[in-house]
Protein backbone atom coordinates (compact mmCIF):
# COMPACT_ATOMS: atom_id res chain seq x y z
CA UNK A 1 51.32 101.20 112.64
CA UNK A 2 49.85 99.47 116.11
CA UNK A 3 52.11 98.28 118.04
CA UNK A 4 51.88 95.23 119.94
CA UNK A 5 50.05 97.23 123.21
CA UNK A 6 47.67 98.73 120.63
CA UNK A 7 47.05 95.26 119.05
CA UNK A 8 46.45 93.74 122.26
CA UNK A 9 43.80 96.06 123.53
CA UNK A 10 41.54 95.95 120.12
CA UNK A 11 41.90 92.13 120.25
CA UNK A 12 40.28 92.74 123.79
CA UNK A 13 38.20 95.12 122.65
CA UNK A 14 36.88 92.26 120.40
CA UNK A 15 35.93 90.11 123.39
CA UNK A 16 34.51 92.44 125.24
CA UNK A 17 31.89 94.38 122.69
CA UNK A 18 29.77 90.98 121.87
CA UNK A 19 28.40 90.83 125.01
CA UNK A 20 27.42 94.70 124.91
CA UNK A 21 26.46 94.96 121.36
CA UNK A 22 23.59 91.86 121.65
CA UNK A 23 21.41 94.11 123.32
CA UNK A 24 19.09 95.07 120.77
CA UNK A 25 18.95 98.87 121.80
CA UNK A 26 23.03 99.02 120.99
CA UNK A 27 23.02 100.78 117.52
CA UNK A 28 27.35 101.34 116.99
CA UNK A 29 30.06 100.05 118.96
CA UNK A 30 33.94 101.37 118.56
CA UNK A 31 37.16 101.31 120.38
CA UNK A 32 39.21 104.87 120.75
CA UNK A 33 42.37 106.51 122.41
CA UNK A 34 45.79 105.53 122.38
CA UNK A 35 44.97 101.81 121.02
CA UNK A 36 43.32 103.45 117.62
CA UNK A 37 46.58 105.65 117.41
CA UNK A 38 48.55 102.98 117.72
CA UNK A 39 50.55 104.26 120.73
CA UNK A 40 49.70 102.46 123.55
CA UNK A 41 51.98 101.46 126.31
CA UNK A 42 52.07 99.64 129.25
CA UNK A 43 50.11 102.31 131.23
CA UNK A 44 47.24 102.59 128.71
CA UNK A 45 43.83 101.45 130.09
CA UNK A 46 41.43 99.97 126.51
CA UNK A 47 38.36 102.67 125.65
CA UNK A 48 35.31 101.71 123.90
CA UNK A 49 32.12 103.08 123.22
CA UNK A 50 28.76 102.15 122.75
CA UNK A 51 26.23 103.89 120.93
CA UNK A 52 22.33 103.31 122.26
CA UNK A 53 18.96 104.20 120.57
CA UNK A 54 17.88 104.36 124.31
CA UNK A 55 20.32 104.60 126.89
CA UNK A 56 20.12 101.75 129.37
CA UNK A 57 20.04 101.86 133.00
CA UNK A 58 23.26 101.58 135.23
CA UNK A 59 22.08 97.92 136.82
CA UNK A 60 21.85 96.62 133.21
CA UNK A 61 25.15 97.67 132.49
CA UNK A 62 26.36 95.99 135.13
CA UNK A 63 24.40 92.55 135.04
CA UNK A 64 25.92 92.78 131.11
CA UNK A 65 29.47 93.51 132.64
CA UNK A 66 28.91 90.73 135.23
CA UNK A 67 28.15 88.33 132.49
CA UNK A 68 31.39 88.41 131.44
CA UNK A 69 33.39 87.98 134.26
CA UNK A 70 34.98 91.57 134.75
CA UNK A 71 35.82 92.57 138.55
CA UNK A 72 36.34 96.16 140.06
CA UNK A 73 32.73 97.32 138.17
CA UNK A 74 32.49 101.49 139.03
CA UNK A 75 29.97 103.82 137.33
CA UNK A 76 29.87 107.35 136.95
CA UNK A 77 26.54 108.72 137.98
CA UNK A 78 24.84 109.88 135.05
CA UNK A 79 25.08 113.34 134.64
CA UNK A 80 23.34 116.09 132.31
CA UNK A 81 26.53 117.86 131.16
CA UNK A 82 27.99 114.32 129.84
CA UNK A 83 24.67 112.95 128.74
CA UNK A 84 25.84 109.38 128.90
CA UNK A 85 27.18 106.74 130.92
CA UNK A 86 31.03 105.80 131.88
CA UNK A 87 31.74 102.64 133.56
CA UNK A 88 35.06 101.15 134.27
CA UNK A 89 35.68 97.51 134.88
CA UNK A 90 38.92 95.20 134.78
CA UNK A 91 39.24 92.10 132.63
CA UNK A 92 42.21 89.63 131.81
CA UNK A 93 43.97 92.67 133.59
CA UNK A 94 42.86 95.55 132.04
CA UNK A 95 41.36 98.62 133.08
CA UNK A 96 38.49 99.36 130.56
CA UNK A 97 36.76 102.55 130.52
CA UNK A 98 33.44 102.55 128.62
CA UNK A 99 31.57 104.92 127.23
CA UNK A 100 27.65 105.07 126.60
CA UNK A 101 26.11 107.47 124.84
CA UNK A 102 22.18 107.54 122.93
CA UNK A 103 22.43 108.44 119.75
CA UNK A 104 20.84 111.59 119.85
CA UNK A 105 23.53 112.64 122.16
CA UNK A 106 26.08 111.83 119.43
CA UNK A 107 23.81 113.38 116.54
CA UNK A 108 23.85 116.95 118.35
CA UNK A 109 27.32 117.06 119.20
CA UNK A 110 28.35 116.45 115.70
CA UNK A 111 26.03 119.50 114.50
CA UNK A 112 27.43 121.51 117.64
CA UNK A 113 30.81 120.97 116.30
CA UNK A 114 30.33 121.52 112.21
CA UNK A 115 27.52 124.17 112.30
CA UNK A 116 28.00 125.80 115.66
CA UNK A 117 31.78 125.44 115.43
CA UNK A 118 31.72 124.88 119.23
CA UNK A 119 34.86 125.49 121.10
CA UNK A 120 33.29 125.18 124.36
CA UNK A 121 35.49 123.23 127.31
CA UNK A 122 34.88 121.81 130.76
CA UNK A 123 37.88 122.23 132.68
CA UNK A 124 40.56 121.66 130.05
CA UNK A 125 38.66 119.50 128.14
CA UNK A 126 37.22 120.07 124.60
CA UNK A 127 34.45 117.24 125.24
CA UNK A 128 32.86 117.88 121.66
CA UNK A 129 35.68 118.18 119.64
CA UNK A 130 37.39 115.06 121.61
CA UNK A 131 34.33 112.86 120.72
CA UNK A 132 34.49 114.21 117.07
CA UNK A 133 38.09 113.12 117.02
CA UNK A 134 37.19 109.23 118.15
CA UNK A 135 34.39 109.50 115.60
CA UNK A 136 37.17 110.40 113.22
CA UNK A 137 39.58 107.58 114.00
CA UNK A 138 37.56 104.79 115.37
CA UNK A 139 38.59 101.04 114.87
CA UNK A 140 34.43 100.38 114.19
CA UNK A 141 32.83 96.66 115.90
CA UNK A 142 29.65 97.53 115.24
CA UNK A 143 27.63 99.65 113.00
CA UNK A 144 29.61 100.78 110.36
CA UNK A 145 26.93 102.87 108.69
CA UNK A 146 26.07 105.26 111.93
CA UNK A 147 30.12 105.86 112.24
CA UNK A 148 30.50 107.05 108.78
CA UNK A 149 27.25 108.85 108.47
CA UNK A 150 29.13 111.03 111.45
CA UNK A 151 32.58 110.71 109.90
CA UNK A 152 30.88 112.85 106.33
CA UNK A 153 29.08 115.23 108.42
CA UNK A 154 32.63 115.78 110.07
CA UNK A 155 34.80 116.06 107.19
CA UNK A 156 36.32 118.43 106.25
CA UNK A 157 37.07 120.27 109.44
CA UNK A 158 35.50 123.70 109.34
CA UNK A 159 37.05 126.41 108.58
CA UNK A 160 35.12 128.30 110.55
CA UNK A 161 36.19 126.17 113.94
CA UNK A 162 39.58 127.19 113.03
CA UNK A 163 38.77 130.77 113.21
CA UNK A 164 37.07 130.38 116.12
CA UNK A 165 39.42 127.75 118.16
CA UNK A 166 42.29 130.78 117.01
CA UNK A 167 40.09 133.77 118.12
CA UNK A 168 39.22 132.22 121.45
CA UNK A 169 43.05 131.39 122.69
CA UNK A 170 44.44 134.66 121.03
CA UNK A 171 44.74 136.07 124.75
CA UNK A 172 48.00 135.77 126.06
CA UNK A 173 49.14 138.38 128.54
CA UNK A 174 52.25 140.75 128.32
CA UNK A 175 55.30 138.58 128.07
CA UNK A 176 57.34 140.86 130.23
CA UNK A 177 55.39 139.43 133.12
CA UNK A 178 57.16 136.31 132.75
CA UNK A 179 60.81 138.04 132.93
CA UNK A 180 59.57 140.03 136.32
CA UNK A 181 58.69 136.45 137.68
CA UNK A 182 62.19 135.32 136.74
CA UNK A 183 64.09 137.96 138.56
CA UNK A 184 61.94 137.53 141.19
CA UNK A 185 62.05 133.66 141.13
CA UNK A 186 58.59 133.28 141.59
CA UNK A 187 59.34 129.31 140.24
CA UNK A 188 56.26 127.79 141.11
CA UNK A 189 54.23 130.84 139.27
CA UNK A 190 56.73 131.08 136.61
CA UNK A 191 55.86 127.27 135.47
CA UNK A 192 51.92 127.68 136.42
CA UNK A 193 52.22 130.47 133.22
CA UNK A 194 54.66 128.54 130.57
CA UNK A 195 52.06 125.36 131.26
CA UNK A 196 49.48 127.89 130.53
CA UNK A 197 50.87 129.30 127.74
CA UNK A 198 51.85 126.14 126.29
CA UNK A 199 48.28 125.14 126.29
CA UNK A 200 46.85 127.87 124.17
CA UNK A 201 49.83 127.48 121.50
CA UNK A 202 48.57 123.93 121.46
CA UNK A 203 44.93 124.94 121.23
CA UNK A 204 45.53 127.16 118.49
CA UNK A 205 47.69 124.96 116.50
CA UNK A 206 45.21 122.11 116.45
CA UNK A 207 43.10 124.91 114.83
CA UNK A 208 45.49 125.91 112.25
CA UNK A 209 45.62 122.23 111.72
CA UNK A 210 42.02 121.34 111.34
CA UNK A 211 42.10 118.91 114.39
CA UNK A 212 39.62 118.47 116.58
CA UNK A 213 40.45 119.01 119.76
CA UNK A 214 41.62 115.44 121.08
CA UNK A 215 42.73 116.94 124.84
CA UNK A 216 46.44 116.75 126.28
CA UNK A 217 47.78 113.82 126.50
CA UNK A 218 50.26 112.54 124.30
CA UNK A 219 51.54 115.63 122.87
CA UNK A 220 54.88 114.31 121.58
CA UNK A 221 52.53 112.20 118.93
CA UNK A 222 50.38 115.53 118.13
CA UNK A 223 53.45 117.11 117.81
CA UNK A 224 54.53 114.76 115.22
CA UNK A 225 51.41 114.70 113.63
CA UNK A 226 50.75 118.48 112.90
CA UNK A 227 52.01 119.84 109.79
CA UNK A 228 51.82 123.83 110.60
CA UNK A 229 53.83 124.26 113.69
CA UNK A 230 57.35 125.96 114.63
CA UNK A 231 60.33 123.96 113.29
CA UNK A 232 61.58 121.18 116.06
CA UNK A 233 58.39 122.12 118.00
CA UNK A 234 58.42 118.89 120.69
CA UNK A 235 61.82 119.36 121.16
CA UNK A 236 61.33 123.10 121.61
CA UNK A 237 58.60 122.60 124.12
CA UNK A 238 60.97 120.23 126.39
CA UNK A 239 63.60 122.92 126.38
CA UNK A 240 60.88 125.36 128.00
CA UNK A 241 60.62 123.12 131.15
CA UNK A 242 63.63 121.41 131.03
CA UNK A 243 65.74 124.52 130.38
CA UNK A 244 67.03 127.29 133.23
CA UNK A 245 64.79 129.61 133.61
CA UNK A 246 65.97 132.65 131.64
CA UNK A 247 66.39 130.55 128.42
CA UNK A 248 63.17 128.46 128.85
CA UNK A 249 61.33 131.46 129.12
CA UNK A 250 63.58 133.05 125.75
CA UNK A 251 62.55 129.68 123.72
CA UNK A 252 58.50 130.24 124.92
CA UNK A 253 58.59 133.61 123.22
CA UNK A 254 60.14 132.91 120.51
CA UNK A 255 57.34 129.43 120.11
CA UNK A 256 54.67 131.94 120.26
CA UNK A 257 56.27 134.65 117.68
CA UNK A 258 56.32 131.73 115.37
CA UNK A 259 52.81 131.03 116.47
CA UNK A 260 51.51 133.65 115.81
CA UNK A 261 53.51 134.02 112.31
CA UNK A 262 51.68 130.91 111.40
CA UNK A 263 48.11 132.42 112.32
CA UNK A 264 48.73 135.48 110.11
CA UNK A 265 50.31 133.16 107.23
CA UNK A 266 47.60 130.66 107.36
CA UNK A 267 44.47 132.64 108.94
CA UNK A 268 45.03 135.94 107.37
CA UNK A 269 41.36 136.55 108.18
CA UNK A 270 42.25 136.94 111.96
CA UNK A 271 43.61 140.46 113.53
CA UNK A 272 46.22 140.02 115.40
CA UNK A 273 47.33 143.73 115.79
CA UNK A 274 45.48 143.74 119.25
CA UNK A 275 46.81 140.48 120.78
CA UNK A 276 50.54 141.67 119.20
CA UNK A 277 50.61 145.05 121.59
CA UNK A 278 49.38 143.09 124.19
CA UNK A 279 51.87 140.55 124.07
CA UNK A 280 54.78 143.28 124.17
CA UNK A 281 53.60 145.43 126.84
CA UNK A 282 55.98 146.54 128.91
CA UNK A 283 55.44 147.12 132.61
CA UNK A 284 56.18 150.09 134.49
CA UNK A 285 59.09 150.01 136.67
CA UNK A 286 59.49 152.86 139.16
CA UNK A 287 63.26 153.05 140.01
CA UNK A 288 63.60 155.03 143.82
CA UNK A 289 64.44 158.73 143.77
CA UNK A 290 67.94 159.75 143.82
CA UNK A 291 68.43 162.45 146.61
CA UNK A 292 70.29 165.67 145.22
């Protein structure tokens, strides 16, 4: 259920998209993030995005954000990676962050996704699988028939991305590295790896789970959401960090045992016998001589 945040921002969002969506090139219009999810807070900024048969230039996005009154208008150059536009702009207050996209663009990332089962990132970002998620779960202002054209072609979630989101974060290190950094209270590198670790137990859950890829943020609600996971996982996950070190490193391993229990319960067609001796590796340790 929205809350009243959530509500606030798609009532915006309402506002806004008219003076976008008159342009005759605008094909699909729809708001996404934390206001869809119903989670917003007081720190959440409203996202929308456009969908273009031909992408417009960046002066006649702003004249068309000028026409309504926003102030603070920045654009994102355009680049070939993104293959759209973002602007962001502030009106009655809020920080709006808008996405533009042809829909072309849209159209190939969809078949990347279900038919290449890309699992590709930039930075820590799954940009595919994030915009196949807002496809998923968009509150639609405009052009209801492109959105659920998109939304078939996306459903159900391959199985064959699962295998592969699994496959490609199946590489964690020998644990035992993280008990040498303990003794040697290496903190700052101790944390750098849990965060690191954490993240591929995320990124292979949301495979197990047939989600795409939505990023990082609010992973108390993903938590929540996710049906195959370790038993109190959230609360398991705060105890890592929040924990001394010894046990928060004890409650990691023991998150990605369970782990990868669930991959062999679930995804029997993935070996784990490699990643297993990896994981419990032992490192030499070369005690000094003892004189006679």
């Amino acid at each position: 259920m929205n809350n009243e945040h959530s509500v606030w921002r798609i009532s915006l969002a309402h506002k806004i998209a008219p003076a976008f969506t008159a342009h005759p090139k605008v094909e699909a219009c729809f708001v996404f993030g934390s206001a869809v999810l119903g989670i917003s807070d007081q720190y959440s900024d409203l996202e929308l995005a456009f969908i273009w048969s031909q992408l417009p230039s960046a002066e006649e996005l702003r004249a068309t954000a000028q026409s309504i009154g926003v102030t603070g208008w920045e654009i994102e150059p355009y680049g070939e990676a993104k293959q759209g536009w973002l602007e962001q702009f502030y009106l009655s207050g809020m920080k709006v962050e808008a996405d533009h996209w042809a829909r072309d663009t849209i159209d190939n990332i969809v078949i990347d996704v279900v038919e290449r089962y890309d699992v590709s990132q930039n930075g820590l970002v799954f940009e595919k699988q994030a915009i196949a998620f807002h496809l998923q779960r968009a509150v639609v202002l405009q052009g209801e028939d492109i959105i659920k054209q998109w939304q078939t072609q996306l459903s159900p979630y391959p199985e064959e991305l699962a295998v592969a989101m699994v496959q490609k974060h199946l590489n964690f290190r020998p644990f035992d590295g993280q008990h040498i950094l303990t003794e040697r209270l290496e903190i700052p590198m101790l944390y750098e790896n849990k965060c690191a670790i954490v993240r591929r137990l995320l990124n292979i859950l949301f495979g197990l789970n047939r989600i795409y890829h939505p990023g990082f943020k609010w992973t108390r609600y993903w938590a929540e959401e996710m049906s195959i996971k370790p038993s109190s996982f959230f609360n398991r996950l705060e105890r890592v960090f929040q924990a001394e070190a010894v046990s928060g490193i004890h409650e990691l391993r023991q998150l990605v045992e369970e782990v990868l229990a669930l991959v062999e319960r679930t995804l029997p067609q993935v070996d784990l016998k490699q990643q297993r001796e990896i994981f419990d590796r032992i490192y030499p340790r070369w005690k000094l001589p003892v004189d006679d």
